[in-house]
C-alpha atoms as a PDB file:
ATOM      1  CA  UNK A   1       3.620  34.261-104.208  1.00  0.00           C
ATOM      2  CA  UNK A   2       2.989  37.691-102.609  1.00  0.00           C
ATOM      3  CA  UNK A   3       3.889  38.551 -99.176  1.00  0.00           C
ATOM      4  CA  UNK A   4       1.912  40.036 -96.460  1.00  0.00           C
ATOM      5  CA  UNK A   5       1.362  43.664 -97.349  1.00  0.00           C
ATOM      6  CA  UNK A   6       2.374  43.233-101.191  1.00  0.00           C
ATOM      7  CA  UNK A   7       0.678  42.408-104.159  1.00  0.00           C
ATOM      8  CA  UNK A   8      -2.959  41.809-103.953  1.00  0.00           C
ATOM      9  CA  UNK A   9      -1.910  40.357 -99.864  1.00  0.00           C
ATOM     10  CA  UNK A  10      -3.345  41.708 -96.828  1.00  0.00           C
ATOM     11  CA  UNK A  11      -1.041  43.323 -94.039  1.00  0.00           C
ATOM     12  CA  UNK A  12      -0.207  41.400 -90.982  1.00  0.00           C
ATOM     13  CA  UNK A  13      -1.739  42.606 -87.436  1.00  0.00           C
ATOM     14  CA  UNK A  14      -0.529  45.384 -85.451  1.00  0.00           C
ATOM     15  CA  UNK A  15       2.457  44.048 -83.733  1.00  0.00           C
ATOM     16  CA  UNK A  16       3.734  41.841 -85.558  1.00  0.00           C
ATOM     17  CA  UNK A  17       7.615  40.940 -85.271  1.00  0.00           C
ATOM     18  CA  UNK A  18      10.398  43.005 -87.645  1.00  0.00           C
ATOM     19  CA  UNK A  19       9.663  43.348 -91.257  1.00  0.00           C
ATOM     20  CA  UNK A  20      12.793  41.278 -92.770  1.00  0.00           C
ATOM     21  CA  UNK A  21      12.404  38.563 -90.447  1.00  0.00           C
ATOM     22  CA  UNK A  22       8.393  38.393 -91.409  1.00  0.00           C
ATOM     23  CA  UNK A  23       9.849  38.061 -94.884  1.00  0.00           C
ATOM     24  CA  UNK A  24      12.164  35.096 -93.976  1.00  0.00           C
ATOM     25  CA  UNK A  25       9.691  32.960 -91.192  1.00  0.00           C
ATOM     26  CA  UNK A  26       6.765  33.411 -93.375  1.00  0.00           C
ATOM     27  CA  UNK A  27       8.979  31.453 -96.481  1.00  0.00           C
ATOM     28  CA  UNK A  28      10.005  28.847 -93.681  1.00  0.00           C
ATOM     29  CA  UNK A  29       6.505  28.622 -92.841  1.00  0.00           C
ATOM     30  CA  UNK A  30       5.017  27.996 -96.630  1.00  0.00           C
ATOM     31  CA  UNK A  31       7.890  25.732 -97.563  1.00  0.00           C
ATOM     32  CA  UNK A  32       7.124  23.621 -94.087  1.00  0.00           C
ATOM     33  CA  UNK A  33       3.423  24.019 -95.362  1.00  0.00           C
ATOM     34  CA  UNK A  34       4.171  22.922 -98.862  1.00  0.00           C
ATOM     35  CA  UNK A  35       6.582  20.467 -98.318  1.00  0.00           C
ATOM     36  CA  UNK A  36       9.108  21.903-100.319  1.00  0.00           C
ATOM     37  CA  UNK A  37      12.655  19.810-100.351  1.00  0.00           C
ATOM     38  CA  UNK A  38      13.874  22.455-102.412  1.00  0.00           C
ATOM     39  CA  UNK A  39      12.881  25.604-104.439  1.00  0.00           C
ATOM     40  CA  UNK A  40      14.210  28.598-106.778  1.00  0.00           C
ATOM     41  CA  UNK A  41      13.437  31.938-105.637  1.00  0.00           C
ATOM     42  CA  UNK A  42      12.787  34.768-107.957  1.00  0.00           C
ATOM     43  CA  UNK A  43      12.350  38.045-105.854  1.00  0.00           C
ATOM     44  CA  UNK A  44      13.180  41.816-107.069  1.00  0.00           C
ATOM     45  CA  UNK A  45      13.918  44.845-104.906  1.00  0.00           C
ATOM     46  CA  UNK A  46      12.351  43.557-101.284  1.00  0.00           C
ATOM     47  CA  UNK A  47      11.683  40.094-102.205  1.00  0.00           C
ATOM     48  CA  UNK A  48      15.472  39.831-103.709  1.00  0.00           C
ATOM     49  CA  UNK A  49      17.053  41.188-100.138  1.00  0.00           C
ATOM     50  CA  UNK A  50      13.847  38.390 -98.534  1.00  0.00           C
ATOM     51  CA  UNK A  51      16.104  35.930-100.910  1.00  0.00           C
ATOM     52  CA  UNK A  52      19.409  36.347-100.613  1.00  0.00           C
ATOM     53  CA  UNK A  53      18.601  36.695 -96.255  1.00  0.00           C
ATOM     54  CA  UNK A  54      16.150  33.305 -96.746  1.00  0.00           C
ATOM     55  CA  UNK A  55      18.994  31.623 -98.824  1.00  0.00           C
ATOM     56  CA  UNK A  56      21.844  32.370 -96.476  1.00  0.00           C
ATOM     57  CA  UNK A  57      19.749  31.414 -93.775  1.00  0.00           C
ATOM     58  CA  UNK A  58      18.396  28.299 -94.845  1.00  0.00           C
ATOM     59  CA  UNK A  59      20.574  26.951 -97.621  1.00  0.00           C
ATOM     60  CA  UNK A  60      20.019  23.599 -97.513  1.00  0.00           C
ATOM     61  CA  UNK A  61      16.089  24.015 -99.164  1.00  0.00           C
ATOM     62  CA  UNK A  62      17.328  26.707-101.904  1.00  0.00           C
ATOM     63  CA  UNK A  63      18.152  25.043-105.262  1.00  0.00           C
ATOM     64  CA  UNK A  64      18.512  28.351-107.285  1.00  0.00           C
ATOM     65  CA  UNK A  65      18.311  32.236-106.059  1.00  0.00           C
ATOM     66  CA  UNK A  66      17.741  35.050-108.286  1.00  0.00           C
ATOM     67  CA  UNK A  67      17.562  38.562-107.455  1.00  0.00           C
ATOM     68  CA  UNK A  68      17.570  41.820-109.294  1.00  0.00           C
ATOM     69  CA  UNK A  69      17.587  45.316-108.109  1.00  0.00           C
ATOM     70  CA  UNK A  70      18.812  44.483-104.371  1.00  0.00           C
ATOM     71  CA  UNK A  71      21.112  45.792-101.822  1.00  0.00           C
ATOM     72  CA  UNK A  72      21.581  44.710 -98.427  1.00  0.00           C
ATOM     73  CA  UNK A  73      24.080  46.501 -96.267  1.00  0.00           C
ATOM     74  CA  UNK A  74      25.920  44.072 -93.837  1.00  0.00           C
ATOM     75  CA  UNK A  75      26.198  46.296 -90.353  1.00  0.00           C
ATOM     76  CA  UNK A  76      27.873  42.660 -89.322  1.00  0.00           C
ATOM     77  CA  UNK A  77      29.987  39.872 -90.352  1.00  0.00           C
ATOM     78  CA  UNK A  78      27.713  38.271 -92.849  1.00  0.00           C
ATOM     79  CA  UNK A  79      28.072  34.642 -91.295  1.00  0.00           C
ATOM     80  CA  UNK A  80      26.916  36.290 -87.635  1.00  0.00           C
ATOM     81  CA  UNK A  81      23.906  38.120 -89.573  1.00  0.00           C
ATOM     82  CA  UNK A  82      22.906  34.428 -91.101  1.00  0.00           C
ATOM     83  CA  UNK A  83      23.430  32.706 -87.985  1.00  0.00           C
ATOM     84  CA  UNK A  84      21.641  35.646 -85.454  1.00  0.00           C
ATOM     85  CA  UNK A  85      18.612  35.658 -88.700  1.00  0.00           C
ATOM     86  CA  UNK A  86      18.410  31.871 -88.356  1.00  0.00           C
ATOM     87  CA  UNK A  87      18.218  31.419 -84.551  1.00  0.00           C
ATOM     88  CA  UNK A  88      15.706  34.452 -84.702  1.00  0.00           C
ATOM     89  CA  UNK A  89      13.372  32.853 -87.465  1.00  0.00           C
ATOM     90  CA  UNK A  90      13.385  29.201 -85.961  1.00  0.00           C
ATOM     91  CA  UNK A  91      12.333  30.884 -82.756  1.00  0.00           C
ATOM     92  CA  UNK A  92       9.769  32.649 -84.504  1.00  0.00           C
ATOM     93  CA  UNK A  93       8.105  29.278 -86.760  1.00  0.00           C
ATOM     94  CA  UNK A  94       8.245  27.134 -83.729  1.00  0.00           C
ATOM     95  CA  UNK A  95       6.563  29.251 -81.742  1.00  0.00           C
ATOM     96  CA  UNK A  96       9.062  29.778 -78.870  1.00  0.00           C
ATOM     97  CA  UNK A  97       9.394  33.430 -79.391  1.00  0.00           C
ATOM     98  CA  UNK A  98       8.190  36.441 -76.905  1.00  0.00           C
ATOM     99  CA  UNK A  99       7.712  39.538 -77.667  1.00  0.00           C
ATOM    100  CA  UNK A 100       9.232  42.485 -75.650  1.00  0.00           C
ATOM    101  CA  UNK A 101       7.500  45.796 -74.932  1.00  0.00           C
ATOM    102  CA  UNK A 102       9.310  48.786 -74.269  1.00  0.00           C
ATOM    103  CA  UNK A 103       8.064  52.014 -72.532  1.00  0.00           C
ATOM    104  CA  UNK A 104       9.488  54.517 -74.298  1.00  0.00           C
ATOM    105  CA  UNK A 105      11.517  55.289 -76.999  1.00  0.00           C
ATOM    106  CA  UNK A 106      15.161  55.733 -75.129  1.00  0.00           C
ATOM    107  CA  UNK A 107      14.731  52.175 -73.582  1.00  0.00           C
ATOM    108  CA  UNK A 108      14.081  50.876 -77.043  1.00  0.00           C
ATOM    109  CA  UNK A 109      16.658  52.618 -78.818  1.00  0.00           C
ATOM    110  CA  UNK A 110      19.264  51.578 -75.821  1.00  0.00           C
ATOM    111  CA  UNK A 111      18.234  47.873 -75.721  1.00  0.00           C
ATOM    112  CA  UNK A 112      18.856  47.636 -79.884  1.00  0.00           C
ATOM    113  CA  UNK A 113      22.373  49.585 -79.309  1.00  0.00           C
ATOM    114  CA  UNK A 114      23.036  46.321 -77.178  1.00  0.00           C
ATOM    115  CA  UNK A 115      20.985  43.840 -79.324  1.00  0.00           C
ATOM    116  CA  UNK A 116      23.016  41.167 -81.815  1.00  0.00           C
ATOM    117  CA  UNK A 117      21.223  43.098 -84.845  1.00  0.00           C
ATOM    118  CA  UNK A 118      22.639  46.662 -84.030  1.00  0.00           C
ATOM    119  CA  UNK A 119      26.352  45.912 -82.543  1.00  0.00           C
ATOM    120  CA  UNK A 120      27.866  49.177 -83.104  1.00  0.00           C
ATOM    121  CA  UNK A 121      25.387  51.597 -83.904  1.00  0.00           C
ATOM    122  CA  UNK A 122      24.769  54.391 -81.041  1.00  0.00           C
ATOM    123  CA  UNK A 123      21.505  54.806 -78.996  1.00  0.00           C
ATOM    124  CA  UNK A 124      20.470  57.811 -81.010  1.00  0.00           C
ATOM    125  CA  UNK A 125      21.010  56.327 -84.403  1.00  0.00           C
ATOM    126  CA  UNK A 126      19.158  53.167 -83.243  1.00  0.00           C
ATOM    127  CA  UNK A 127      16.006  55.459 -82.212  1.00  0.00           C
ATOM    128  CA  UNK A 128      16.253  56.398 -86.505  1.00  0.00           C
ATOM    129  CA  UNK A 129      15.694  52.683 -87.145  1.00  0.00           C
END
């Protein structure tokens, strides 16, 4: 299975939400599709970070995970990460999401200093991400 923007896969749209959590509702989205009870996933580098965030968010459909080659820095308790990543992605597959604009950079970088994702970090690190 390739992913928007890998393999022989096209790239999503121009604003389209954050790239992990494209990663993670587009797998809710194909298992919905496919009627999957329950699959392995295989992923290396990206896809193994897409896996271990998909199989922490949505245990109950993962039989098996594999990843090799993958790191994924917790910047929060790993259980508030899975549970923020979950509310985020079922918002995003049923449709009940809405996308903010910002108008420039410093109200960006100040509203993800305050977001659940970026607890912590400081307004000028957060305009680096």
């Amino acid at each position: 299975l390739d992913l928007p923007g890998h393999g022989h896969s096209s790239h999503k749209p121009n604003g389209s939400y954050g790239v992990i959590l494209n990663r993670v509702v587009d797998l809710e989205h194909i298992r919905r599709s496919l009627e999957l009870e329950k699959f392995t996933f295989v992923g290396h580098s990206m896809s193994g970070i897409t896996g271990i965030l998909y199989s922490s968010t949505y245990p109950e459909y993962i039989d098996k995970t594999v990843v090799m080659d993958s790191l994924f820095p917790p910047i929060k308790e790993p259980s508030e990460v899975v549970e923020n990543l979950r509310k985020a992605s079922d918002e995003h597959v049923n449709d009940s999401f809405k996308c903010k604009a910002y108008k420039d950079m410093d109200i960006l970088a100040k509203a993800k200093s305050e977001s659940t994702w970026y607890v912590g970090l400081d307004v000028e690190l957060c305009k680096l991400i």
